[in-house]
Structures are given as C-alpha cells and as structure tokens.
PDB file of N, CA and C in Angstrom:
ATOM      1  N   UNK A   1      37.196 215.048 244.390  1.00  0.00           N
ATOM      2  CA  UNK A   1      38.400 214.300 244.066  1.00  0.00           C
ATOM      3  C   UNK A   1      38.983 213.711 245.354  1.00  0.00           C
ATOM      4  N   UNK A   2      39.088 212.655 245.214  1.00  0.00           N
ATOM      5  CA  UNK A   2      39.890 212.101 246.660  1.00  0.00           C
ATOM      6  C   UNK A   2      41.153 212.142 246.996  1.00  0.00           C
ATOM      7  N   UNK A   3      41.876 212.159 248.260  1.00  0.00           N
ATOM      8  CA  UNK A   3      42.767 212.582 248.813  1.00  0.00           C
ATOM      9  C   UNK A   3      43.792 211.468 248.018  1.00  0.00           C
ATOM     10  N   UNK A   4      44.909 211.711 246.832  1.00  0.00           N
ATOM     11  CA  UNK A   4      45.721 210.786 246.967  1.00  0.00           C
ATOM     12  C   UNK A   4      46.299 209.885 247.846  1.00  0.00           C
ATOM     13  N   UNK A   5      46.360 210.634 249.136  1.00  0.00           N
ATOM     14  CA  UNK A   5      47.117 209.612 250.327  1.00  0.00           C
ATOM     15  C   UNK A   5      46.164 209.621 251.506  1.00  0.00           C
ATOM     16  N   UNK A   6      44.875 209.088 251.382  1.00  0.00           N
ATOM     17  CA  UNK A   6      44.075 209.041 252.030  1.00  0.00           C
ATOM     18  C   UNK A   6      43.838 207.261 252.656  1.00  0.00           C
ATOM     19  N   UNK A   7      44.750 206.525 251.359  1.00  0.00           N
ATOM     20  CA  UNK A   7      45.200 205.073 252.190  1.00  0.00           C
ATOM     21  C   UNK A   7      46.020 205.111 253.383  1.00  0.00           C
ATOM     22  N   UNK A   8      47.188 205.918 252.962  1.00  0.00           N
ATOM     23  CA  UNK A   8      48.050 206.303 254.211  1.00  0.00           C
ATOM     24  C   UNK A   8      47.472 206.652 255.016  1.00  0.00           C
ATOM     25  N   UNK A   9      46.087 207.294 255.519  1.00  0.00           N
ATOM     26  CA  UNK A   9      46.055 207.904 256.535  1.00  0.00           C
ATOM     27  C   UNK A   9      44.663 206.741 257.613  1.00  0.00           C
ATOM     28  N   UNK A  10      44.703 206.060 257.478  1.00  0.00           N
ATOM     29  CA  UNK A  10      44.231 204.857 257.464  1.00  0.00           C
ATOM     30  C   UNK A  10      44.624 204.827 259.726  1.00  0.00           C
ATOM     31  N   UNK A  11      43.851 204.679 260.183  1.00  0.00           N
ATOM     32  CA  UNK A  11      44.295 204.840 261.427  1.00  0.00           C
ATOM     33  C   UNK A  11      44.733 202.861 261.792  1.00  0.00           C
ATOM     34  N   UNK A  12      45.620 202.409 262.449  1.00  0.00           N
ATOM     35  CA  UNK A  12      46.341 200.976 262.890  1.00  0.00           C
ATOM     36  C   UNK A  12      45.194 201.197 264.255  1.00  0.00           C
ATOM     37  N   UNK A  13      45.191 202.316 265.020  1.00  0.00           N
ATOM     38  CA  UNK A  13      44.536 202.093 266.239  1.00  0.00           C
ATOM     39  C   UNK A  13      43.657 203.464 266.798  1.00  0.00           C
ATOM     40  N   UNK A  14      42.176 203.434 267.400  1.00  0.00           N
ATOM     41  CA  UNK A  14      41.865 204.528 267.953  1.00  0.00           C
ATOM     42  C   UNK A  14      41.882 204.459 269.523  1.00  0.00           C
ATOM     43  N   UNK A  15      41.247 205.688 269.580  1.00  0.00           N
ATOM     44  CA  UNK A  15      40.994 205.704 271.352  1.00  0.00           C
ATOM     45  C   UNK A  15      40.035 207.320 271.182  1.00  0.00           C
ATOM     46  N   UNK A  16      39.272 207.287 272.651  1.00  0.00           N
ATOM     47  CA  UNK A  16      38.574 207.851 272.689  1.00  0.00           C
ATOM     48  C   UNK A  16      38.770 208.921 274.042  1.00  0.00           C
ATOM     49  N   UNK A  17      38.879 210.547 273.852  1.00  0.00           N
ATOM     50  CA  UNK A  17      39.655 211.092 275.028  1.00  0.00           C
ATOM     51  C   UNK A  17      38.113 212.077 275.685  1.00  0.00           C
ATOM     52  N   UNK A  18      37.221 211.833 274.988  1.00  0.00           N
ATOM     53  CA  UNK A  18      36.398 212.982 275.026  1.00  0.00           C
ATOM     54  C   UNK A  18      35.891 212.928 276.328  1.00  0.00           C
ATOM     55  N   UNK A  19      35.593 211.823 277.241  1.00  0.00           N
ATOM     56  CA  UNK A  19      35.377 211.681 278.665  1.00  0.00           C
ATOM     57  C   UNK A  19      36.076 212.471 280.081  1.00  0.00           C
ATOM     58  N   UNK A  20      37.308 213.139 279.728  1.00  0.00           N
ATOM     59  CA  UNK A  20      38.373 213.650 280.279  1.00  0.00           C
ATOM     60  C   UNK A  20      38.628 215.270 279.739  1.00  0.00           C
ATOM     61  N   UNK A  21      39.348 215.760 280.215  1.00  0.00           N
ATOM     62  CA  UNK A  21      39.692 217.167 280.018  1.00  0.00           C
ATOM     63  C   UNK A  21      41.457 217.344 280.267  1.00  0.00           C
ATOM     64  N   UNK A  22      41.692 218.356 279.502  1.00  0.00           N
ATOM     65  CA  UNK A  22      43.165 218.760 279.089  1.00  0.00           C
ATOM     66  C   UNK A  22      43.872 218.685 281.135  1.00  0.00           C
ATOM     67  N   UNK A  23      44.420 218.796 281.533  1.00  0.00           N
ATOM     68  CA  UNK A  23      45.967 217.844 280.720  1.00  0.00           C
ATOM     69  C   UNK A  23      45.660 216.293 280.674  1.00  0.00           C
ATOM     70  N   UNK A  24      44.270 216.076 280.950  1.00  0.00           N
ATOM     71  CA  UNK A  24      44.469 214.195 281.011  1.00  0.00           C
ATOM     72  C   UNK A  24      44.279 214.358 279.883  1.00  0.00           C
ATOM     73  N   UNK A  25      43.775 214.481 278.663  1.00  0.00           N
ATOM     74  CA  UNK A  25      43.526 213.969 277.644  1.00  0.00           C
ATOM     75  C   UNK A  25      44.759 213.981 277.090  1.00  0.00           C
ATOM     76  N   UNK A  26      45.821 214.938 276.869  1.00  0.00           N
ATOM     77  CA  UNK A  26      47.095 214.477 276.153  1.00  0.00           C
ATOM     78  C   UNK A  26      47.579 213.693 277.360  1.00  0.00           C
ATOM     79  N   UNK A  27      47.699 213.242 278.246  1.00  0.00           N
ATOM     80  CA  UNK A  27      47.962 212.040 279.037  1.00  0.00           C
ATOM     81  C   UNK A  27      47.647 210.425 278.447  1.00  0.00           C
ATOM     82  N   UNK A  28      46.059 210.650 278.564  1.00  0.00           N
ATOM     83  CA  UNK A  28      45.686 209.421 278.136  1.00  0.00           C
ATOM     84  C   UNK A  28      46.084 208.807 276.322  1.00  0.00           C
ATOM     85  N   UNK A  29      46.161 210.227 275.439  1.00  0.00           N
ATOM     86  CA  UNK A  29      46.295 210.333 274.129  1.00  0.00           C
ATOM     87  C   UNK A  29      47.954 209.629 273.967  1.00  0.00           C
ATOM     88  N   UNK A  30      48.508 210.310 274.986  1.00  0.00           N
ATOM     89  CA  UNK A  30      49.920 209.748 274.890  1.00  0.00           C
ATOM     90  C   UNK A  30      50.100 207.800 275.031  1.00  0.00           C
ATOM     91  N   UNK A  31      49.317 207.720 276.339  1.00  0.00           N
ATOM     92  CA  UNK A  31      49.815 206.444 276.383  1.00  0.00           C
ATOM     93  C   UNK A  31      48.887 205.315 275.764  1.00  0.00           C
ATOM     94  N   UNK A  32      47.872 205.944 274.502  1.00  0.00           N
ATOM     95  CA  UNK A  32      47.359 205.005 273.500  1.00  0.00           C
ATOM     96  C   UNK A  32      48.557 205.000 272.869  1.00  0.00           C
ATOM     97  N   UNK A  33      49.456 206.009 272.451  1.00  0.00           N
ATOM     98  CA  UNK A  33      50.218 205.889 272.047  1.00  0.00           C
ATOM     99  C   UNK A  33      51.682 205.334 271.727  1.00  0.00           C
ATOM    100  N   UNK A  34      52.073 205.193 273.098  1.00  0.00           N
ATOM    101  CA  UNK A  34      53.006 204.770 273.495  1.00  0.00           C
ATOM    102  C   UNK A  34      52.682 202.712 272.927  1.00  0.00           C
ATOM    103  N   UNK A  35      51.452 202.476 272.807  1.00  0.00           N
ATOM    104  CA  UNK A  35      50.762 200.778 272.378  1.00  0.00           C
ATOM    105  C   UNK A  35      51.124 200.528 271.049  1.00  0.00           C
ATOM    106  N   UNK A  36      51.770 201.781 270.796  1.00  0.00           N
ATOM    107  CA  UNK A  36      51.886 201.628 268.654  1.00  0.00           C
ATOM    108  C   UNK A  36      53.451 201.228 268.703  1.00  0.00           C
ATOM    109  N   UNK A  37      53.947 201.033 268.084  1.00  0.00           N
ATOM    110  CA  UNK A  37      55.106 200.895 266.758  1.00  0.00           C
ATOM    111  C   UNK A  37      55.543 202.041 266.297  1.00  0.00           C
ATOM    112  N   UNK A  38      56.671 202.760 266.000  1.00  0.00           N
ATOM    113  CA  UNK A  38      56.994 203.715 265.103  1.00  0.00           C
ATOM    114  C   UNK A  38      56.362 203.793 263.833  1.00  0.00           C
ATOM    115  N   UNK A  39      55.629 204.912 263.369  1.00  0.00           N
ATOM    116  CA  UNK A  39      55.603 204.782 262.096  1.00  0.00           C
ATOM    117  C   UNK A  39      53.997 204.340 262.370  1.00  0.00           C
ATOM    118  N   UNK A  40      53.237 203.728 262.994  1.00  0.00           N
ATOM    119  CA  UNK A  40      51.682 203.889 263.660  1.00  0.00           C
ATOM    120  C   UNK A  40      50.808 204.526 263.273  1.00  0.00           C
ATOM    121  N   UNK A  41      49.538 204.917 262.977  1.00  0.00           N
ATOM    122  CA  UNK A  41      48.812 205.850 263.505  1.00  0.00           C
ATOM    123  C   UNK A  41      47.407 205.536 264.172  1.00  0.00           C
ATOM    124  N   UNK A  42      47.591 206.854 265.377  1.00  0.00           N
ATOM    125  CA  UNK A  42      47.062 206.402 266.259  1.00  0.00           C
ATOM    126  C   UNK A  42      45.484 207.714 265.855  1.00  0.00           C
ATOM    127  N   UNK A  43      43.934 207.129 265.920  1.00  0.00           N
ATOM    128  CA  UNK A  43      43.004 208.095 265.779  1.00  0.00           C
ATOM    129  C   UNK A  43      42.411 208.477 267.020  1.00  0.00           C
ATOM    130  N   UNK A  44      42.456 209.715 267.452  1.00  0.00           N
ATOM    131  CA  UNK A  44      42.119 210.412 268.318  1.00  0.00           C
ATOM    132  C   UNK A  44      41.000 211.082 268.697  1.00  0.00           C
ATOM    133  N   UNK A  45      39.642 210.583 269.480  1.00  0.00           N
ATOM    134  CA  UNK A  45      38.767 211.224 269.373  1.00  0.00           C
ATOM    135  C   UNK A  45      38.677 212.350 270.614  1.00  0.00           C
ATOM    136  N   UNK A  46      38.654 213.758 270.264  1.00  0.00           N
ATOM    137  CA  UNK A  46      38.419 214.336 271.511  1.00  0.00           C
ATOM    138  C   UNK A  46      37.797 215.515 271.486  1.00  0.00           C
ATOM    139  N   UNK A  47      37.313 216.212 272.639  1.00  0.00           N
ATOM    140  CA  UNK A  47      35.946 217.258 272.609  1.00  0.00           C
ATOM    141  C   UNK A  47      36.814 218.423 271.457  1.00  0.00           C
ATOM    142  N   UNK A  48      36.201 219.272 270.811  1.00  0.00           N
ATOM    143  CA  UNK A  48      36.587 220.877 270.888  1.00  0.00           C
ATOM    144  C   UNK A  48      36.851 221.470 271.391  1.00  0.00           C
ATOM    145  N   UNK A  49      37.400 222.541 271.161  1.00  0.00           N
ATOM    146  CA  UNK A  49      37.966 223.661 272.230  1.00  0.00           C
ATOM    147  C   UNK A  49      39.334 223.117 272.694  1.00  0.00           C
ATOM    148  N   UNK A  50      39.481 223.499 273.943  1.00  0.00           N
ATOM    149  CA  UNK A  50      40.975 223.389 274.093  1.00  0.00           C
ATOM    150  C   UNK A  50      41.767 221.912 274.170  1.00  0.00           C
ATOM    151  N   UNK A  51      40.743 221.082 273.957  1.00  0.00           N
ATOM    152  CA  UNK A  51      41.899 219.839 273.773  1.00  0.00           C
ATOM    153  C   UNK A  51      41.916 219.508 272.648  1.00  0.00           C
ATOM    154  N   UNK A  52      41.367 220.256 271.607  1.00  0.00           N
ATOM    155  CA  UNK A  52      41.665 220.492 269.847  1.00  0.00           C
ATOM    156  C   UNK A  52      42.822 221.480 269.185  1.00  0.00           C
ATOM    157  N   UNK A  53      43.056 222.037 270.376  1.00  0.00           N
ATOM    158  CA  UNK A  53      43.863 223.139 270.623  1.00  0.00           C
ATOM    159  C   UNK A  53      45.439 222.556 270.525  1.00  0.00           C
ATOM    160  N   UNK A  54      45.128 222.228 271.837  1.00  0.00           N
ATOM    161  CA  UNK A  54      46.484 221.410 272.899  1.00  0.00           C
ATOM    162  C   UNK A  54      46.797 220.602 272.306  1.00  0.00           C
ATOM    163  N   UNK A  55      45.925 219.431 272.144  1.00  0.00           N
ATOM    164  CA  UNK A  55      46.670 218.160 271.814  1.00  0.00           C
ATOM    165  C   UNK A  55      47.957 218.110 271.036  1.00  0.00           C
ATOM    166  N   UNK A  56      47.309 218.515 269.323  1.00  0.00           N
ATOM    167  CA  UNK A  56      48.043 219.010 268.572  1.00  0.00           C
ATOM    168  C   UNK A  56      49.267 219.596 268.739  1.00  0.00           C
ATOM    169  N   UNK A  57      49.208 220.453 268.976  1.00  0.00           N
ATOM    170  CA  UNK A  57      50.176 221.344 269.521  1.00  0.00           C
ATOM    171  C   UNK A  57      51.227 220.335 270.202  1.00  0.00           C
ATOM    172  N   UNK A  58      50.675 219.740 271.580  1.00  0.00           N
ATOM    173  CA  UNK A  58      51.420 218.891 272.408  1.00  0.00           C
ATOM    174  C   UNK A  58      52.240 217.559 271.767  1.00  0.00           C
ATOM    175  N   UNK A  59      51.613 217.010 271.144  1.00  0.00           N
ATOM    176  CA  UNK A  59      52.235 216.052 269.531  1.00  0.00           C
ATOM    177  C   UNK A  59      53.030 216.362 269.456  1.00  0.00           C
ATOM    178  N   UNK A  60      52.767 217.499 268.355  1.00  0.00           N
ATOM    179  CA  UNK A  60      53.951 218.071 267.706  1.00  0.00           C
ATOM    180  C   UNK A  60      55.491 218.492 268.125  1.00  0.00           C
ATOM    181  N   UNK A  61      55.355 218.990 269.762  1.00  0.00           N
ATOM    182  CA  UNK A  61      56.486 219.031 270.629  1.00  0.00           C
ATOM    183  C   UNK A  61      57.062 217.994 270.949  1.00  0.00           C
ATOM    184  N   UNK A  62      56.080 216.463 271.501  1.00  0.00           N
ATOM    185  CA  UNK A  62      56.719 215.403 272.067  1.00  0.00           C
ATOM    186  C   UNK A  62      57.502 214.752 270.551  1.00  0.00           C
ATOM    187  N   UNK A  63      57.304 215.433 268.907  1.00  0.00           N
ATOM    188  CA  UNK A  63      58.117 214.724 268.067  1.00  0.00           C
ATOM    189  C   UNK A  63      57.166 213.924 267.349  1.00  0.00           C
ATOM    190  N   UNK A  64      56.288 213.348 267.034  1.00  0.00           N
ATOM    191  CA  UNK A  64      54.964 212.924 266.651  1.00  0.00           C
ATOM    192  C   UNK A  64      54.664 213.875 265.444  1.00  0.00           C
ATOM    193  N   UNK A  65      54.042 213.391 264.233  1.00  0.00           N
ATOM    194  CA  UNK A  65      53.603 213.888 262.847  1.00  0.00           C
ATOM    195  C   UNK A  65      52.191 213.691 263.391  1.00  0.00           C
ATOM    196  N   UNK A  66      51.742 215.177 263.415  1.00  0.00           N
ATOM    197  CA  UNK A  66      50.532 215.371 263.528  1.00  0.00           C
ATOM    198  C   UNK A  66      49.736 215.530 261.786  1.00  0.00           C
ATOM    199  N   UNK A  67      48.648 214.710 261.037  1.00  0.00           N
ATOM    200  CA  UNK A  67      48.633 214.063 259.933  1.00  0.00           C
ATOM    201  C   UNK A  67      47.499 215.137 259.663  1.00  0.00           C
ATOM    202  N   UNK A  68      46.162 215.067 260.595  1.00  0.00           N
ATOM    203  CA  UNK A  68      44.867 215.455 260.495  1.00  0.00           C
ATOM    204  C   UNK A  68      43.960 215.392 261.337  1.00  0.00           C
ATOM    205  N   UNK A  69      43.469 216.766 261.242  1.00  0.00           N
ATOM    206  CA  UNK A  69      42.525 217.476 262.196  1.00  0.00           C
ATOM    207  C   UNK A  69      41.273 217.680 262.108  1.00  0.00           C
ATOM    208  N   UNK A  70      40.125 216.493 261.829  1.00  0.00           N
ATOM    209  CA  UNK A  70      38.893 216.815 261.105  1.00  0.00           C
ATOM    210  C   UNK A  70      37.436 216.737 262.584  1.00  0.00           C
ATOM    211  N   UNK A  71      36.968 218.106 262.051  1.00  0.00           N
ATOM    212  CA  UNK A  71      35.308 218.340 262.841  1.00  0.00           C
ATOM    213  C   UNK A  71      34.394 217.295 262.622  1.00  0.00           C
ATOM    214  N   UNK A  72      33.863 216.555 263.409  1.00  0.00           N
ATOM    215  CA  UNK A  72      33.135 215.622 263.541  1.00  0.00           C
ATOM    216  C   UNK A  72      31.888 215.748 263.107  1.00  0.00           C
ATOM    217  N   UNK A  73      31.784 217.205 263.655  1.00  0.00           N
ATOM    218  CA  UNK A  73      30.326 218.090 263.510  1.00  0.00           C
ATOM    219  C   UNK A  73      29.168 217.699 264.928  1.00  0.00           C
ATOM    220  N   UNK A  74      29.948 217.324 266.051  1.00  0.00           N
ATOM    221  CA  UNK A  74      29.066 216.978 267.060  1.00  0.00           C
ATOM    222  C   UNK A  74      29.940 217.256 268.492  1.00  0.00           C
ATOM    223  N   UNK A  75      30.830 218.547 268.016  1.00  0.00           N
ATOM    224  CA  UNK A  75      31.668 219.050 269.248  1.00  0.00           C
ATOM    225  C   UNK A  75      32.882 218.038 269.776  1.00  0.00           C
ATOM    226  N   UNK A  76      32.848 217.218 268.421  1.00  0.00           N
ATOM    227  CA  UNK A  76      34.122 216.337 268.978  1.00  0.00           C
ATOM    228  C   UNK A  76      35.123 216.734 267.357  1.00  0.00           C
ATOM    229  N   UNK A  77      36.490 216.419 267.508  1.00  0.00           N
ATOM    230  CA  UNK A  77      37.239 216.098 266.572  1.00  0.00           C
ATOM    231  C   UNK A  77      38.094 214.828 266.319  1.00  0.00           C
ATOM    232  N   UNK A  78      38.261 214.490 265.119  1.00  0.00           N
ATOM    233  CA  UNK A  78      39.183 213.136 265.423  1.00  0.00           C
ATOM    234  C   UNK A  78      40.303 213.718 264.571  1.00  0.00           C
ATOM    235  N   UNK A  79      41.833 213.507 265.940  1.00  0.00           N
ATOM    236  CA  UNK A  79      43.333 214.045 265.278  1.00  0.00           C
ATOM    237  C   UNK A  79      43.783 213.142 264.960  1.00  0.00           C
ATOM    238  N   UNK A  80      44.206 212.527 263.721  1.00  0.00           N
ATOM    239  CA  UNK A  80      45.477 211.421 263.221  1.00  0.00           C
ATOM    240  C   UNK A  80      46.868 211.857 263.651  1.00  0.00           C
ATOM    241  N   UNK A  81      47.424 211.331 264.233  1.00  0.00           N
ATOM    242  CA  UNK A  81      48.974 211.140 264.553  1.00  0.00           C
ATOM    243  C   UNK A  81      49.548 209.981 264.298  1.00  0.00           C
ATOM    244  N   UNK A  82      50.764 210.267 263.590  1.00  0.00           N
ATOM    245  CA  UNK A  82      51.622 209.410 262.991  1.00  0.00           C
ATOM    246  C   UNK A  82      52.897 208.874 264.476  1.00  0.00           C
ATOM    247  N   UNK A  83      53.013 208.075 264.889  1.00  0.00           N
ATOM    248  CA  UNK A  83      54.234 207.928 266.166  1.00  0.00           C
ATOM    249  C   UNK A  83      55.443 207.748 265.324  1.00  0.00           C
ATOM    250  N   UNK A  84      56.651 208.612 266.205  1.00  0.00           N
ATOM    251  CA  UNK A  84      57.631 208.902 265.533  1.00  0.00           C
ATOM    252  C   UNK A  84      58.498 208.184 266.622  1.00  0.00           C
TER     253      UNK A  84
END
C-alpha cells in the first residue's frame, strides 16, 4: 500500500555528504540548506554510522522537520528534511 503522503515527501533539492565526515557533513548538509525556502525539502545523501546518527539529531535541534530516514542498502542513507 503506498504511503498516502509520499507526494509530499517529494525532495525540491538534493546534495550529496557521503565524501566528508561528521562535523563537516552537518556543515555542508546545513548550507544545502540554507539554498531552500521555508517549507523546502532538502534530500540528503550520507554514509552510515555516525552521520546517520548526528545529522538527524542535529536537524532536529537547529528547528528543521526531520521527514525520513531510509537505508540505501549500500552503506549510505538518504535523510529528507523539511526547512523550517
């Protein structure tokens, strides 16, 4: 059955963090971010482990709707964030 609000979750813009390691990656994650509009979402590709961890987490503090957290299945994840 498909996600009723799976239009909504529709990414406006990605970026790719997996080249980098925590704290740059919520660095660089931020200032894809900062390129959006309120109300945005920005798709996030980045390794496992602790910047699957962090990021999230880090979102969620700077005020940001963290949407979705899905396994790639190749040691990467892609996080949807909504900019608030």
């Amino acid at each position: 059955m498909p996600d009723e609000h799976s239009a909504d979750l529709r990414p406006d813009a990605e970026t790719d963090v997996t080249s980098v390691v925590c704290p740059v990656t919520f660095a660089k994650a931020t200032a894809a971010l900062d390129e959006l509009e309120n109300g945005r979402i920005l798709a996030i590709r980045l390794n496992d482990g602790e910047a699957a961890r962090n990021v999230p987490l880090s979102m969620k503090d700077e005020g940001h709707q963290v949407l979705k957290l899905t396994d790639n299945g190749d040691g990467t994840c892609t996080l949807l964030v909504r900019k608030t």
